[in-house]
C-alpha atoms as a PDB file:
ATOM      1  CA  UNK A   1       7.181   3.397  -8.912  1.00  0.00           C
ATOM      2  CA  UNK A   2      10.096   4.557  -6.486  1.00  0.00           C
ATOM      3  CA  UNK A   3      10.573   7.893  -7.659  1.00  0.00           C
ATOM      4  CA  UNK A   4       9.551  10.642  -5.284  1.00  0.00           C
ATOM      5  CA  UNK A   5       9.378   7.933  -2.495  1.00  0.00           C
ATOM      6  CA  UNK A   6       9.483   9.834   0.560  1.00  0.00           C
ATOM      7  CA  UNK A   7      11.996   7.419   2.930  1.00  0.00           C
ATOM      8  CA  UNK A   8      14.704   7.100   5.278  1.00  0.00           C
ATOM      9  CA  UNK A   9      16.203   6.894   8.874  1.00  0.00           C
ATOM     10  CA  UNK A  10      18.224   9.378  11.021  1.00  0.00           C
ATOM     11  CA  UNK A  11      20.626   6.672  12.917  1.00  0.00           C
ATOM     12  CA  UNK A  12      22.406   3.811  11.483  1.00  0.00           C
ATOM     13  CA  UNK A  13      23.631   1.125  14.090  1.00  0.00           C
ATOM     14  CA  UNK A  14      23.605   4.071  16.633  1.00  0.00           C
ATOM     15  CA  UNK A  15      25.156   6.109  14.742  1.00  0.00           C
ATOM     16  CA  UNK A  16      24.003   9.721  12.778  1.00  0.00           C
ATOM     17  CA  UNK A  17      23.504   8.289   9.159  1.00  0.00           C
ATOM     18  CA  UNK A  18      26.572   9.709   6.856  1.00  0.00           C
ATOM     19  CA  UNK A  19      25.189  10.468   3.436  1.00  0.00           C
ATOM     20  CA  UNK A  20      26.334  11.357   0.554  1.00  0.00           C
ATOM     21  CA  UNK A  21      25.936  14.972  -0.663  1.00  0.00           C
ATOM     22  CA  UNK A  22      23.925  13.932  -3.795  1.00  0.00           C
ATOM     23  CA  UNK A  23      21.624  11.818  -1.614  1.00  0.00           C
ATOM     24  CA  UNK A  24      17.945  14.373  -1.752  1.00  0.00           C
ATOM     25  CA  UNK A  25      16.625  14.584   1.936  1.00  0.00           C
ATOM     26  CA  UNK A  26      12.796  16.368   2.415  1.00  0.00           C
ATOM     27  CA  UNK A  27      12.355  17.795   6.050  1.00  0.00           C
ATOM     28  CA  UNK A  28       8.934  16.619   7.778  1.00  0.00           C
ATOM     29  CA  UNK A  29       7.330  18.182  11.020  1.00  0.00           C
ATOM     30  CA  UNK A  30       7.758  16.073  13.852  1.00  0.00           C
ATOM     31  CA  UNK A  31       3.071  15.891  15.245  1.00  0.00           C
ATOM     32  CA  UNK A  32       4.890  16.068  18.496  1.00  0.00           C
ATOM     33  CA  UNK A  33       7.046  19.084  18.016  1.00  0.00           C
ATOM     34  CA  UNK A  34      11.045  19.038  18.198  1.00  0.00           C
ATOM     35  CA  UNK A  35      13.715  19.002  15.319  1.00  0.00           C
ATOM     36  CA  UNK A  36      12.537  18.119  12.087  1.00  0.00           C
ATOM     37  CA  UNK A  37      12.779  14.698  10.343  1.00  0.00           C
ATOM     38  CA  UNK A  38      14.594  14.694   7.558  1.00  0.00           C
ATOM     39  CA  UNK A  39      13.839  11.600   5.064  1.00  0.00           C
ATOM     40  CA  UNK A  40      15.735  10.208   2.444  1.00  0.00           C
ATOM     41  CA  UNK A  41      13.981  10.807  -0.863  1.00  0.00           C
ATOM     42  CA  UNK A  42      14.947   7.715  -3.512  1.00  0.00           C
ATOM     43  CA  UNK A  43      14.628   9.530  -6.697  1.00  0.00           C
ATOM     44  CA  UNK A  44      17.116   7.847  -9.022  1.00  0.00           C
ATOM     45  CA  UNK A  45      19.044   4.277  -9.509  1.00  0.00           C
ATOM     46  CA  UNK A  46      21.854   5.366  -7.805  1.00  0.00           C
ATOM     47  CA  UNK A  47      19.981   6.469  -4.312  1.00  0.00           C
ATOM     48  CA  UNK A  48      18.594   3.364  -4.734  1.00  0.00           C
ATOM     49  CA  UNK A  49      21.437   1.460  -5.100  1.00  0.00           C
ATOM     50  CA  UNK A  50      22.813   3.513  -2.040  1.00  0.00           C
ATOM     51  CA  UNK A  51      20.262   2.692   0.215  1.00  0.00           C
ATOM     52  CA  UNK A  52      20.423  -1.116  -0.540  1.00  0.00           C
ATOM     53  CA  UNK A  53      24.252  -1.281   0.176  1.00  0.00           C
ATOM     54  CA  UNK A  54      23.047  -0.316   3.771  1.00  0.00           C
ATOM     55  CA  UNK A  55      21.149  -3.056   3.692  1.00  0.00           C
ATOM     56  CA  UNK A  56      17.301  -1.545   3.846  1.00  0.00           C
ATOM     57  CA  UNK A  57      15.761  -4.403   2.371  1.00  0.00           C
ATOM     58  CA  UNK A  58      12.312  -3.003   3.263  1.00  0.00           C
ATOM     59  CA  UNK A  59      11.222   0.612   1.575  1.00  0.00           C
ATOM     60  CA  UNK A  60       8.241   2.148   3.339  1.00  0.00           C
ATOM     61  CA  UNK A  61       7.072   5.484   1.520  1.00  0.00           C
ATOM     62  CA  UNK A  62       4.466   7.533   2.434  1.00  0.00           C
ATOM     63  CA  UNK A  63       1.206   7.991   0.794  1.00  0.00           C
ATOM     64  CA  UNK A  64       2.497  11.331  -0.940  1.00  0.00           C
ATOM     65  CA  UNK A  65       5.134  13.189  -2.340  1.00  0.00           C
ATOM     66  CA  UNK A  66       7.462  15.685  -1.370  1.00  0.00           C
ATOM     67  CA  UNK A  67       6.898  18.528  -1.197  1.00  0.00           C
ATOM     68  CA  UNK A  68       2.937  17.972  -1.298  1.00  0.00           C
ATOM     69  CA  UNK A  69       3.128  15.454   1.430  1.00  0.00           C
ATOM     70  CA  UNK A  70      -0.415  16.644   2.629  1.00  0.00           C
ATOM     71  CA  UNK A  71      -1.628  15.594  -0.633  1.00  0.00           C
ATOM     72  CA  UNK A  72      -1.529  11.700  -1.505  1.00  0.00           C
ATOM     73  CA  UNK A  73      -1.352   9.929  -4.641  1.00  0.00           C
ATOM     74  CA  UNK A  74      -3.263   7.024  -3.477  1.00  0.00           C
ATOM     75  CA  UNK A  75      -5.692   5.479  -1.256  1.00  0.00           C
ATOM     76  CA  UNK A  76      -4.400   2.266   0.343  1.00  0.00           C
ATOM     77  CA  UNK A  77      -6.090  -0.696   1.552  1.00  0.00           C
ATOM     78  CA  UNK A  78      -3.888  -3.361   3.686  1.00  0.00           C
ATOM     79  CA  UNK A  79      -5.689  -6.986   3.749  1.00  0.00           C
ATOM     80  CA  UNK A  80      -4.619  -8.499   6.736  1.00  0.00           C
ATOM     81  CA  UNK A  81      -5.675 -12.203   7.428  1.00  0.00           C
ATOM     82  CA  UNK A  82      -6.205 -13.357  10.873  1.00  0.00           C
ATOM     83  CA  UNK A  83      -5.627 -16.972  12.321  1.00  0.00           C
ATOM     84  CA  UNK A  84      -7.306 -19.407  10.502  1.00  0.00           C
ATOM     85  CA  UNK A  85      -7.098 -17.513   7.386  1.00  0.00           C
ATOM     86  CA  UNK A  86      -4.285 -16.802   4.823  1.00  0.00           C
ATOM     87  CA  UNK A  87      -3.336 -14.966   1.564  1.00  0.00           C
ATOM     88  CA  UNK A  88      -6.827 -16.386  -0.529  1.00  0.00           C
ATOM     89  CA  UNK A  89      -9.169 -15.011   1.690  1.00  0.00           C
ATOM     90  CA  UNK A  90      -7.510 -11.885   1.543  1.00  0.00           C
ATOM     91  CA  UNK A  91      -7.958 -12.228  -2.227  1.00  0.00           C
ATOM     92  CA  UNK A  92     -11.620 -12.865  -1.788  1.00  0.00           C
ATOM     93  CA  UNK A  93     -11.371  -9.707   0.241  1.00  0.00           C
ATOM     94  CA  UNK A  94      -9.787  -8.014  -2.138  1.00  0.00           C
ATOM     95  CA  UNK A  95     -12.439  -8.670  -4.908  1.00  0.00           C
ATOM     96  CA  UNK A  96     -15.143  -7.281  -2.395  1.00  0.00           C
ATOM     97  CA  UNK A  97     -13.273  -4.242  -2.364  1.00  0.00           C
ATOM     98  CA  UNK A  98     -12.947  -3.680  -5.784  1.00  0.00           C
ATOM     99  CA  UNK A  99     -16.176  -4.067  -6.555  1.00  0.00           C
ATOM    100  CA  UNK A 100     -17.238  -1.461  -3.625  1.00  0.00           C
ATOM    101  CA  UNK A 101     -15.200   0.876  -5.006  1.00  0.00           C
ATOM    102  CA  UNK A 102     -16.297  -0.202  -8.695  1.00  0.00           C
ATOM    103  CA  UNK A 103     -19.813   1.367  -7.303  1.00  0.00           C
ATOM    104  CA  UNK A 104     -18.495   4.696  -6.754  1.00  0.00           C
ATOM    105  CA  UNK A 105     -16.592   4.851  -9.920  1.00  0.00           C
ATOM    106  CA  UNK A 106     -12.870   3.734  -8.730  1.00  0.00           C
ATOM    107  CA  UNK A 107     -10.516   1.755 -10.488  1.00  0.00           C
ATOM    108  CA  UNK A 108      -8.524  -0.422  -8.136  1.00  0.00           C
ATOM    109  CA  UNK A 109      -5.016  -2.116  -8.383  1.00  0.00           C
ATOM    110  CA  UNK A 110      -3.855  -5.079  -6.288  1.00  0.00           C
ATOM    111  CA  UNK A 111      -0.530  -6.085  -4.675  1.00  0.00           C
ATOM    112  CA  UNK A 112       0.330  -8.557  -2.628  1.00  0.00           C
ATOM    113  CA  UNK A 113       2.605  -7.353  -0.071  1.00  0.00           C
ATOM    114  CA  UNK A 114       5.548  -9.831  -0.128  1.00  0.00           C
ATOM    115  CA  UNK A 115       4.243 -11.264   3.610  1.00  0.00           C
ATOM    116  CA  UNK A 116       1.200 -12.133   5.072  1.00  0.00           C
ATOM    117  CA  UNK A 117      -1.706 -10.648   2.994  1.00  0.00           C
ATOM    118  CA  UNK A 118      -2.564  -8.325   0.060  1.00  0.00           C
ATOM    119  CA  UNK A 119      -2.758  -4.289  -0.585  1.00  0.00           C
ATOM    120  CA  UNK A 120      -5.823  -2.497  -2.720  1.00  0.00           C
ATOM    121  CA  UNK A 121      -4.643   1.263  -3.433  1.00  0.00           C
ATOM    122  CA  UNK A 122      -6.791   3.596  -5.045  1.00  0.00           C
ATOM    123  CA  UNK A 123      -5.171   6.298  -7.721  1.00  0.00           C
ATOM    124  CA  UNK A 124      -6.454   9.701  -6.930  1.00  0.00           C
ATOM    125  CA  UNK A 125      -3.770  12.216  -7.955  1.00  0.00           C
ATOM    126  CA  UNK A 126      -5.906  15.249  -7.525  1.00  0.00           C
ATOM    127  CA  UNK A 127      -5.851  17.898  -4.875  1.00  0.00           C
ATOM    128  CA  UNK A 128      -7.525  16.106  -1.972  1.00  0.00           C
ATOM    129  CA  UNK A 129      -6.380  15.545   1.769  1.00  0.00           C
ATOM    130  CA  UNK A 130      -5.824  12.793   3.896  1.00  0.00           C
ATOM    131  CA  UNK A 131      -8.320  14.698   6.014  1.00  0.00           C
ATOM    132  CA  UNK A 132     -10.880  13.613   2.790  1.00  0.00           C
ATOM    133  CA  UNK A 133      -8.977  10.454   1.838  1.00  0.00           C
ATOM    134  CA  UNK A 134      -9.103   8.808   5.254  1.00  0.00           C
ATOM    135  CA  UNK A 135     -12.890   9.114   6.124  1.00  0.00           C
ATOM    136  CA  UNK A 136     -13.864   7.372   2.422  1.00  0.00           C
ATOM    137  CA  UNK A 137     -10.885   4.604   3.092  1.00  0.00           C
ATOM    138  CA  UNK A 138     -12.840   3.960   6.269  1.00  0.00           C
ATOM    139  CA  UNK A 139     -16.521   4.154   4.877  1.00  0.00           C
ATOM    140  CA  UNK A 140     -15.596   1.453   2.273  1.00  0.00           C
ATOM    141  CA  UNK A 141     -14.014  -0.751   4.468  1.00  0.00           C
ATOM    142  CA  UNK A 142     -17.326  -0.277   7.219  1.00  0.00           C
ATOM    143  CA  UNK A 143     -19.695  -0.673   4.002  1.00  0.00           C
ATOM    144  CA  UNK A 144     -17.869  -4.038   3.098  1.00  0.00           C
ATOM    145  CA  UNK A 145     -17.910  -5.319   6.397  1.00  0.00           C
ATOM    146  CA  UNK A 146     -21.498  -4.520   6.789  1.00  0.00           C
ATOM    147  CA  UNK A 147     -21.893  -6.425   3.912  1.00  0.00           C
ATOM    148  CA  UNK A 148     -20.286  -9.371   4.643  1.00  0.00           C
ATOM    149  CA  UNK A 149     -19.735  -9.676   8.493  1.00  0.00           C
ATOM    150  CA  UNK A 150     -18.549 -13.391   8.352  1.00  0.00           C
ATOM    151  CA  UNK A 151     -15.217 -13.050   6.804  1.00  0.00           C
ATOM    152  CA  UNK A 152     -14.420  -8.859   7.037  1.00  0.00           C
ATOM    153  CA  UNK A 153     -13.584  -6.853   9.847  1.00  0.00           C
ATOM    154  CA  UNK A 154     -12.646  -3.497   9.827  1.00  0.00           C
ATOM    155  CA  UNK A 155     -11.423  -2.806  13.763  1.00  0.00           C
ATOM    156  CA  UNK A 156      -7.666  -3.532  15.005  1.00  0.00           C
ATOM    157  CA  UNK A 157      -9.004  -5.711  17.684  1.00  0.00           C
ATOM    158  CA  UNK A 158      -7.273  -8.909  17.676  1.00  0.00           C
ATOM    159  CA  UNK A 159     -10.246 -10.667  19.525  1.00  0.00           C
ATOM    160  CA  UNK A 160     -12.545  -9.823  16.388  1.00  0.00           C
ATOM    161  CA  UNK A 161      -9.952 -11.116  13.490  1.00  0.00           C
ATOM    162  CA  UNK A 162      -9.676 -14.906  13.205  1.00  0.00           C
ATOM    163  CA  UNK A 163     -10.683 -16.441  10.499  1.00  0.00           C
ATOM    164  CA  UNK A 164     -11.472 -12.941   9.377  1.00  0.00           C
ATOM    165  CA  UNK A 165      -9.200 -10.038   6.755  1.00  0.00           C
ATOM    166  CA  UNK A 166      -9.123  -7.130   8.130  1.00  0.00           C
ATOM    167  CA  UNK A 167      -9.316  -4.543   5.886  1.00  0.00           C
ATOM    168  CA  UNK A 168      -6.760  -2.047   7.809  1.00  0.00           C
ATOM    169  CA  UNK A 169      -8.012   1.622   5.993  1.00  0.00           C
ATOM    170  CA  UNK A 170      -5.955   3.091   8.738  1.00  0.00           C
ATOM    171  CA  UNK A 171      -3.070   3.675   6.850  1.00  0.00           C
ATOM    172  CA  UNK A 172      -4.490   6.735   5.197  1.00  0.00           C
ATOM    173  CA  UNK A 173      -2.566   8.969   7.314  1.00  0.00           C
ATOM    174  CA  UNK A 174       0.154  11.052   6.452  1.00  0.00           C
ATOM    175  CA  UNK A 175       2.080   9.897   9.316  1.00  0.00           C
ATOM    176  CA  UNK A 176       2.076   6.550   7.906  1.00  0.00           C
ATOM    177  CA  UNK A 177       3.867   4.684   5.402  1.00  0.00           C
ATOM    178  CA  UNK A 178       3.017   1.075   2.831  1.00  0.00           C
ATOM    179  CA  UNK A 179       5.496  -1.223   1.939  1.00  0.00           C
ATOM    180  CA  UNK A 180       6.739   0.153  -1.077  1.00  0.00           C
ATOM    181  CA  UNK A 181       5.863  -1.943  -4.862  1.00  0.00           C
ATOM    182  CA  UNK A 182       8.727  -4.324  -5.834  1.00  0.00           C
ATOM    183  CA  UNK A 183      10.602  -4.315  -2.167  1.00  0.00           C
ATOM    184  CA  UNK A 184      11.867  -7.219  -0.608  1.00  0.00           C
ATOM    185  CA  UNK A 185      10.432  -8.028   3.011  1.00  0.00           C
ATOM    186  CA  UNK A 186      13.141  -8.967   5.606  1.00  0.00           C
ATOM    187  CA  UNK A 187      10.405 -11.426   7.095  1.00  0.00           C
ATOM    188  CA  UNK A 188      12.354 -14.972   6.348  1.00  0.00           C
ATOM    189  CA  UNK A 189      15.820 -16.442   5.679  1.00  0.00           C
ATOM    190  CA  UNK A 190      14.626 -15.978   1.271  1.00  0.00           C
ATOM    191  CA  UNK A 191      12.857 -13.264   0.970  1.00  0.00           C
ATOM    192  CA  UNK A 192       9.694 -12.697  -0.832  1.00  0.00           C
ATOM    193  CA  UNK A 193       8.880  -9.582  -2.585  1.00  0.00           C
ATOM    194  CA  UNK A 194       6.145  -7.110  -2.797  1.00  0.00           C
ATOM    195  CA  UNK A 195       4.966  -7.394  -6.125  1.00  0.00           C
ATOM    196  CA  UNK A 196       1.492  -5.996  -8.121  1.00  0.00           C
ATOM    197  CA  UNK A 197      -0.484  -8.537  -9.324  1.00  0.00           C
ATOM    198  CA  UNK A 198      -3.302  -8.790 -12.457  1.00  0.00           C
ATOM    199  CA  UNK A 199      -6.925  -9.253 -10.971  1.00  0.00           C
ATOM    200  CA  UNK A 200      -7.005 -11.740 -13.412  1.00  0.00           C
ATOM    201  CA  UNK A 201      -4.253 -13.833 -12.019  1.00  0.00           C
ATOM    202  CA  UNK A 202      -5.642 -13.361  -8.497  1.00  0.00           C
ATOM    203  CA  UNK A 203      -8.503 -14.922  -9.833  1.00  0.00           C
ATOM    204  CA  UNK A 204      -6.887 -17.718 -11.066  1.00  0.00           C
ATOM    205  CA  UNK A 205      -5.113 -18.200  -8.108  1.00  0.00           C
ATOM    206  CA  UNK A 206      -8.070 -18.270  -6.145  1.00  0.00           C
ATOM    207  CA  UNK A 207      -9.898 -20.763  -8.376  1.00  0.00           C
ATOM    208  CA  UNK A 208      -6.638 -22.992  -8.162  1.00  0.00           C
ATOM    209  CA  UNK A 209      -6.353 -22.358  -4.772  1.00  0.00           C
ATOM    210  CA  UNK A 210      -2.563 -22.384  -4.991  1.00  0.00           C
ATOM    211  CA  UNK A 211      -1.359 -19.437  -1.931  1.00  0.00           C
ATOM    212  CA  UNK A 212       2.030 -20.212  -3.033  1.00  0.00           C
ATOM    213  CA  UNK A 213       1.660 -18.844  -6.441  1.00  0.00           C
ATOM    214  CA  UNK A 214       1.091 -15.177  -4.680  1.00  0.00           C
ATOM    215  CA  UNK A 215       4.721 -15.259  -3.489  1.00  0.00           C
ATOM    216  CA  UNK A 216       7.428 -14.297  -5.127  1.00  0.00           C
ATOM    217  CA  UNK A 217      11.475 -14.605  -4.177  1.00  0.00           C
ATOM    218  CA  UNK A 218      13.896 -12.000  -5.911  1.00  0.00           C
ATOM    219  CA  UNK A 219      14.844 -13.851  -9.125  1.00  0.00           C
ATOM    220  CA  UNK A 220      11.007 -15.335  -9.571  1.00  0.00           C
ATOM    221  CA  UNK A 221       9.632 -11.702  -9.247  1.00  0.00           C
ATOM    222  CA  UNK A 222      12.862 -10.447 -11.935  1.00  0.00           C
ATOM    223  CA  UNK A 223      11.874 -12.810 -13.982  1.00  0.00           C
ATOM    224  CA  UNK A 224       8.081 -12.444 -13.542  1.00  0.00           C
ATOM    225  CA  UNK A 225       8.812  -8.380 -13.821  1.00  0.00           C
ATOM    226  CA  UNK A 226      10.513  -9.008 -17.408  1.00  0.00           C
ATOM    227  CA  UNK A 227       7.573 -11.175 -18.916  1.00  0.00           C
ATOM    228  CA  UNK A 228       4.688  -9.484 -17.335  1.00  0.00           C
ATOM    229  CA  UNK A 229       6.253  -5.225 -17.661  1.00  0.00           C
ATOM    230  CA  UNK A 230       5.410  -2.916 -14.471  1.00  0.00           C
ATOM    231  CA  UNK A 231       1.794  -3.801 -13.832  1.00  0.00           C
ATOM    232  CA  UNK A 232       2.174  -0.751 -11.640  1.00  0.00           C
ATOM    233  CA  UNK A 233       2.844   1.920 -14.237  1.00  0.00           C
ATOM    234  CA  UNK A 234      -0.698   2.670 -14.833  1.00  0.00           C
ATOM    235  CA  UNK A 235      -1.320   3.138 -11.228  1.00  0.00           C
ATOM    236  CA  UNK A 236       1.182   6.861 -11.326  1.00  0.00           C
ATOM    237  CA  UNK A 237      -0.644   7.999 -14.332  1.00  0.00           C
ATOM    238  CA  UNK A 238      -4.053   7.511 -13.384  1.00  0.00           C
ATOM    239  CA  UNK A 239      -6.114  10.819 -12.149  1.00  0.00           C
ATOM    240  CA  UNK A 240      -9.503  10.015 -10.528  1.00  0.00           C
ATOM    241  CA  UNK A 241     -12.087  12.545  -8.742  1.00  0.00           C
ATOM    242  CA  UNK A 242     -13.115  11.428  -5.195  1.00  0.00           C
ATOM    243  CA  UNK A 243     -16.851  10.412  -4.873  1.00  0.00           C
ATOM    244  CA  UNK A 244     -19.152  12.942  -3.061  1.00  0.00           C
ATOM    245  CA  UNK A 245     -21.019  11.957  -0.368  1.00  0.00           C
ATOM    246  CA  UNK A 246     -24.665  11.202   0.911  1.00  0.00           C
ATOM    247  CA  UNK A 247     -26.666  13.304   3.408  1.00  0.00           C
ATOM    248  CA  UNK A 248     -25.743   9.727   5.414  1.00  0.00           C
ATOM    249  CA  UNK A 249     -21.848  10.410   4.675  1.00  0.00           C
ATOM    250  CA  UNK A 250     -21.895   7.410   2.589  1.00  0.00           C
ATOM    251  CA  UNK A 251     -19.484   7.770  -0.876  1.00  0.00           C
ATOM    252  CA  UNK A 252     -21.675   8.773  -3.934  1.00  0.00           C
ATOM    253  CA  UNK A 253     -21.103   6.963  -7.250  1.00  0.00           C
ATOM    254  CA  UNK A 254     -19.185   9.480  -9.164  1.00  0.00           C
ATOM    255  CA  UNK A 255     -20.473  11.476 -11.888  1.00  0.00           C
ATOM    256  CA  UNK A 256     -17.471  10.739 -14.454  1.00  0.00           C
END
């Protein structure tokens, strides 16, 4: 799930970054103008095991990959609990989702995303935009808090969120980047991981209520990883067709 991850940083420790020659970079547009960024692309075991000596615990790829980078693989969805609620109200969240985009004729995986809440991205693999990705993230995520106003909010606004998930479709841009599948989260003294996740666990979790079964530390989620195989394989090899859209703009169950 790491190859083609677009990813990296110019400074180290105020320093320019010394890499080795081997080490693939991509150059990105800065919106604002100016030199180009170049990012770190971690193709291979090696550039992986590179950028780990230098300690980046945390792995943040964009939506797409180099060189299509206007062109992204996924759809993302980042369930964000507010005070008063935690992890299993994101996974009742989560379940909303999936059935939303169920409607329209997406499959849906699930993540939890190794802090506070859980992640819901969307295969798509086909020639569309961000500029037609990003207005069906956000009509999902309006249609589900339509639909449930008591425990969903859509909007940033802090005032709006507790006791709510906010279902943060914002991400959807190519300027912005997920914490990658299977990275560690420099959040706490043992970190957890960010690791996919069965809809049929969640559930189980859920009905248990047991949070603490939806975090994993490193040797938990090796371990986990060896019994369970990369729950996130069929996400890179799934192809789906957008929905079209309603004289209302509303998504349109797909046709296939």
């Amino acid at each position: 799930m790491l190859q083609h991850a677009v990813h990296g940083r110019r400074q180290l420790a105020g320093q320019r970054l010394l890499k080795p020659v081997w080490i693939e970079t991509f150059a990105v547009a800065r919106r604002a103008g100016g030199p180009e960024i170049h990012y770190v692309i971690l193709n291979d075991l090696p550039s992986l095991i590179w950028s780990a000596n230098l300690a980046n615990l945390e792995i943040h790829p964009f939506l797409a990959r180099a060189p299509d980078i206007e062109r992204p693989d996924f759809i993302v969805f980042d369930l964000d609990p507010g005070e008063g609620a935690n992890i299993l109200a994101c996974g009742d969240v989560a379940f909303l989702l999936k059935n939303s985009l169920a409607r329209v004729g997406l499959d849906s995986f699930a993540k939890v995303s190794g802090s506070k809440g859980i992640q819901v991205y969307v295969p798509v693999r086909t020639s569309a935009t961000y500029a037609e990705t990003r207005p069906l993230a956000r009509s999902i995520a309006e249609s589900v808090e339509r639909e449930h106003p008591d425990i969903v909010v859509s909007k940033m606004t802090k005032a709006a969120r507790p006791h709510k998930v906010l279902i943060d479709w914002s991400q959807n841009w190519d300027f912005k980047t997920t914490i990658a599948v299977y990275s560690l989260r420099a959040k706490r003294d043992t970190p957890y991981v960010s690791m996919p996740i069965d809809w049929n666990e969640l559930r189980r979790a859920m009905g248990k209520c047991t949070p603490a079964s939806l975090y994993f530390e490193p040797e938990a989620a090796l371990r986990r990883l060896d019994k369970t195989g990369d729950l996130f394989a069929p996400l890179v090899r799934t192809r789906q067709k957008l929905p079209g859209r309603t004289a209302a703009g509303a998504p349109r169950a797909n046709s296939q």
